[in-house]
Protein backbone atom coordinates (compact mmCIF):
# COMPACT_ATOMS: atom_id res chain seq x y z
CA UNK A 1 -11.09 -6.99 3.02
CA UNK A 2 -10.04 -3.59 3.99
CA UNK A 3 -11.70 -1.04 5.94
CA UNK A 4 -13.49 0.87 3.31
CA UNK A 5 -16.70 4.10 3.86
CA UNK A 6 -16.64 5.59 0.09
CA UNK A 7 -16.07 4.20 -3.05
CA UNK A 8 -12.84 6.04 -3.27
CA UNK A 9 -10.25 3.30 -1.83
CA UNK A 10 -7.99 6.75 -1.66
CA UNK A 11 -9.96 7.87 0.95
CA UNK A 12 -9.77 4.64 3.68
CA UNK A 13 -5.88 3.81 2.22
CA UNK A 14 -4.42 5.57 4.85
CA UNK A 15 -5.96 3.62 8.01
CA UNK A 16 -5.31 0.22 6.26
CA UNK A 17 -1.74 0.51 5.49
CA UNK A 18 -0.22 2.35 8.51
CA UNK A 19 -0.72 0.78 12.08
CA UNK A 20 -0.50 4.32 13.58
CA UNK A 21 -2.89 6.08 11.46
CA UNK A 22 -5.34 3.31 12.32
CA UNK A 23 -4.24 3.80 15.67
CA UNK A 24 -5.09 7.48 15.96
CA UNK A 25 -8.49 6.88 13.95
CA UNK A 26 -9.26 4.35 16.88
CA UNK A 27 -8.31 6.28 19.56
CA UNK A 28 -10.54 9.08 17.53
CA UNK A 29 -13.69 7.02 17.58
CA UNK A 30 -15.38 8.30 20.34
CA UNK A 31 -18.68 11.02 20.23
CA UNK A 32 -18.10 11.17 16.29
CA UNK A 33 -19.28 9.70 13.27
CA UNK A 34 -16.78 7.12 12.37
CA UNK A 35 -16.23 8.81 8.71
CA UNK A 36 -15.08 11.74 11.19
CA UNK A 37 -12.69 9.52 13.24
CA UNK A 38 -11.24 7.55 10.59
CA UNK A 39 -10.53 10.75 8.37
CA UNK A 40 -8.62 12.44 10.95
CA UNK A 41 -5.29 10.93 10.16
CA UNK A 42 -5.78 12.07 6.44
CA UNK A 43 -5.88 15.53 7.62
CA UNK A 44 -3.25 15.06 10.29
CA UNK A 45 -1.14 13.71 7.40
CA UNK A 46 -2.09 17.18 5.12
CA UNK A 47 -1.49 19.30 8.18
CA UNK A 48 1.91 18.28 9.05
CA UNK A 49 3.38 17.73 5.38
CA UNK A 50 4.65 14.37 6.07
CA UNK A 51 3.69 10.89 6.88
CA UNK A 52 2.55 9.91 10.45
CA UNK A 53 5.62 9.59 12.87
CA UNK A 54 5.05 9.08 16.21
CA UNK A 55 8.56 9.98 17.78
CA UNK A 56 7.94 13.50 15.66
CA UNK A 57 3.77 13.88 17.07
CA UNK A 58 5.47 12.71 20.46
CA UNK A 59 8.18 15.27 20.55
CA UNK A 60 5.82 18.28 18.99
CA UNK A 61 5.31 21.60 21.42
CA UNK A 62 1.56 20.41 22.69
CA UNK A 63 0.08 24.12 21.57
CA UNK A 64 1.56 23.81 18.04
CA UNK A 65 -0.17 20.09 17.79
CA UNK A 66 -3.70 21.43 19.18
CA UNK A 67 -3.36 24.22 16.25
CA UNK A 68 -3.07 21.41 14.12
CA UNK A 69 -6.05 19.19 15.72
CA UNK A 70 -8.20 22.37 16.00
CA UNK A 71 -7.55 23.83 12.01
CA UNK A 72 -11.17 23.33 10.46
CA UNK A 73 -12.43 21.02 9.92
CA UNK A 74 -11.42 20.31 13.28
CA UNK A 75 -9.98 16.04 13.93
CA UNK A 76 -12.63 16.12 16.64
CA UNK A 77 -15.40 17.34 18.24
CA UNK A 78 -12.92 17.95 21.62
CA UNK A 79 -9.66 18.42 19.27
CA UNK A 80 -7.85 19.79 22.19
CA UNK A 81 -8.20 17.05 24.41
CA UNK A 82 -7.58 14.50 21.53
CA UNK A 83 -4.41 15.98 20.44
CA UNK A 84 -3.10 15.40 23.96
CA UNK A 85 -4.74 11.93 23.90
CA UNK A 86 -2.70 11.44 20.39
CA UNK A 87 0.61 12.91 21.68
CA UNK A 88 0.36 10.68 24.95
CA UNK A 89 -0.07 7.72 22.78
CA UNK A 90 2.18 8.81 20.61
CA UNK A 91 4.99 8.92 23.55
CA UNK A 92 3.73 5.56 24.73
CA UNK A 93 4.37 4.30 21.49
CA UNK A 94 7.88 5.50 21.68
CA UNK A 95 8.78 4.35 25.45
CA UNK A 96 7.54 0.90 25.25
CA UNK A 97 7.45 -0.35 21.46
CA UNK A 98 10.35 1.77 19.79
CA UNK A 99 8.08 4.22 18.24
CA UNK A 100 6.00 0.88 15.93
CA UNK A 101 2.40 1.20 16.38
CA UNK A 102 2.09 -2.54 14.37
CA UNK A 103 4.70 -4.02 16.78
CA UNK A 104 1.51 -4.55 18.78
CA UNK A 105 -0.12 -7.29 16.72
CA UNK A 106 2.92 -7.72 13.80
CA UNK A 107 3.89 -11.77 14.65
CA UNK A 108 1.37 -12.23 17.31
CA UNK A 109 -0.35 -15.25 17.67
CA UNK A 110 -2.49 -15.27 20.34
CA UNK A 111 -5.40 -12.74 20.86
CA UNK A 112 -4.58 -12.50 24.75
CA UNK A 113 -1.48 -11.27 24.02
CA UNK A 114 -2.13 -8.48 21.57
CA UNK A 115 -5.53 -7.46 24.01
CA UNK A 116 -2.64 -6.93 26.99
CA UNK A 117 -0.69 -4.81 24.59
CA UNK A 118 -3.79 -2.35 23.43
CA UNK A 119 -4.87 -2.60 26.80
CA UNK A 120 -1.72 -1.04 28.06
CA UNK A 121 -2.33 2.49 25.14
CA UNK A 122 -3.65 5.53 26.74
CA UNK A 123 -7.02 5.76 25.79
CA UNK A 124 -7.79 2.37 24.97
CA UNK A 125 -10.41 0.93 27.17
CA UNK A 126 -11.86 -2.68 26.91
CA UNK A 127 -14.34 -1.93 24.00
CA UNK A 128 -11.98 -0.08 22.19
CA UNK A 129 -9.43 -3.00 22.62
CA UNK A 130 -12.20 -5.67 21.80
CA UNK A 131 -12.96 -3.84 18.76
CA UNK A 132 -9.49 -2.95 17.37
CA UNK A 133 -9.03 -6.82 17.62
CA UNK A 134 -12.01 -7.56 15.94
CA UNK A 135 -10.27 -4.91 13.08
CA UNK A 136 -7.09 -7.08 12.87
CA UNK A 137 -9.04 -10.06 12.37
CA UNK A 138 -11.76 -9.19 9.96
CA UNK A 139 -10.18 -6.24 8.03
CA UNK A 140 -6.74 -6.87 8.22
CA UNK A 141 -6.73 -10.75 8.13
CA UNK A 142 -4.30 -11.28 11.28
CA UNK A 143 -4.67 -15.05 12.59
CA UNK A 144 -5.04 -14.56 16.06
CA UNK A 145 -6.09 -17.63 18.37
CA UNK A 146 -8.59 -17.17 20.88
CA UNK A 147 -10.13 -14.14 19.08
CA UNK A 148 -13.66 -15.04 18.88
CA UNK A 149 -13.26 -14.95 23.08
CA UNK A 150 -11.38 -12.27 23.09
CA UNK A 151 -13.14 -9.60 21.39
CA UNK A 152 -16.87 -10.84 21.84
CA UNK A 153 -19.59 -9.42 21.24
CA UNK A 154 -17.47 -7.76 18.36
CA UNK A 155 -16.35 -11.36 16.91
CA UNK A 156 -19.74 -12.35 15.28
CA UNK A 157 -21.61 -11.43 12.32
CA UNK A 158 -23.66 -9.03 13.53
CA UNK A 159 -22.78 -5.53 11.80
CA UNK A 160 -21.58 -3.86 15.08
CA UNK A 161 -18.74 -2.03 14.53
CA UNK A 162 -16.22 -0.42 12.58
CA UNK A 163 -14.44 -4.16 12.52
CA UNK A 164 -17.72 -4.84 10.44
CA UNK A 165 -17.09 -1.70 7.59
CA UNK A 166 -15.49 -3.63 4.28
CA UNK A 167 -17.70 -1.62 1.80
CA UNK A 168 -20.21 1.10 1.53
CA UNK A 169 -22.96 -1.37 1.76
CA UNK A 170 -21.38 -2.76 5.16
CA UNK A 171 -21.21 0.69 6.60
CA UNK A 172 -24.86 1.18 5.76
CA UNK A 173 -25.68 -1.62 7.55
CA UNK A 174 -23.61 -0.65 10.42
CA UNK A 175 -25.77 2.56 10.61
CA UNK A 176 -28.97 0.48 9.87
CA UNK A 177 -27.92 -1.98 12.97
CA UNK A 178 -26.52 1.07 15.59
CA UNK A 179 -29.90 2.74 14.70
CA UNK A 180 -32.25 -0.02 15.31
CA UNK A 181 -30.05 -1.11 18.82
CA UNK A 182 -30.64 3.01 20.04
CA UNK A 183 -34.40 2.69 18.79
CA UNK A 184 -34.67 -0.57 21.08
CA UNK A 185 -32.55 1.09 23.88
CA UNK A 186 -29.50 -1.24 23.43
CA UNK A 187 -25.97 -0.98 23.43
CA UNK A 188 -23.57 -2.62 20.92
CA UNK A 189 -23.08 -5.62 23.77
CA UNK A 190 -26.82 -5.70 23.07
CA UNK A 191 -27.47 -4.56 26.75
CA UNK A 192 -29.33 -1.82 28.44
CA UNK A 193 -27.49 1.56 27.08
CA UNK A 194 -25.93 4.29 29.17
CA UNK A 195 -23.42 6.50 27.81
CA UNK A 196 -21.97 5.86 23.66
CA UNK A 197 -18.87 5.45 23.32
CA UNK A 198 -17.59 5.39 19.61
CA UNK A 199 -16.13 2.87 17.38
């Protein structure tokens, strides 16, 4: 089941069929609503006139791409910074995996492997890469082994995460379950919280 926040499928499409659009969305979800995050590559998309390419975002002047990240509504609450974030990963993208945001996870088999590959993206830090795993599995349906491991606490049933959105109903009760963790002074690991950090 899809990643899905409205009942327009039109809306979410973009994020579940192109690995870099989810990508960017991920590397968005940080200090925004995830509707925020996850939209961004829809207006990305509108702003630029063409499908996502990362060799094109990668080669962009920087100050023409922030124009683009800061036209209201704005990808981001910091749209500066994340444009440079998005252009970095872009060019990371390009240098290491020939510019194919799903050769990260496309024929993987093993969890461990595709964590040492998100691991390696700028901006992806070790709850971002728990959770993007936790994505492939429940959303997308990739079989990884080792999973469950891998992305804890994101791999059980509790409604913690984006990797948890496959409906309006689920992303209700992702809001319902992120409330009630802030009200108890808990993080999504279920631990003492200190600073949010998206997804």
């Amino acid at each position: 089941m899809p990643i899905q926040f409205s009942e327009d499928p039109a809306q979410d499409r973009l994020v579940n069929t192109q690995p870099l659009a989810f990508l960017i969305a991920m590397l968005l979800d940080q200090q925004i609503p995830l509707t925020w995050a996850f939209n961004g590559p829809n207006r990305l998309v509108e702003r630029l006139g063409q499908p996502l390419d990362a060799a094109q975002i990668a080669a962009m002047d920087p100050h023409e791409f922030v124009a683009l990240a800061k036209a209201k509504p704005a990808i981001h609450r910091y749209p500066k910074a994340m444009a440079g974030r998005i252009q970095l990963l872009c060019q990371f993208l390009v240098d290491h995996h020939n510019a194919d945001a799903g050769s990260l996870w496309r024929r993987a088999r093993k969890a461990e492997a595709v964590q040492g590959r998100l691991a390696d993206l700028p901006g992806f830090g070790p709850e971002k890469v728990k959770i993007t795993i936790a994505v492939l599995v429940k959303r997308f349906d990739l079989r990884l082994s080792g999973w469950e491991e891998v992305a804890a606490p994101f791999s059980d049933d509790q409604p913690r995460s984006v990797a948890d959105v496959g409906s309006p109903e689920g992303f209700a009760r992702v809001k319902a379950w992120k409330k009630a963790q802030k009200d108890a002074g808990l993080d999504k690991h279920d631990a003492p919280a200190e600073t949010e950090s998206g997804c």
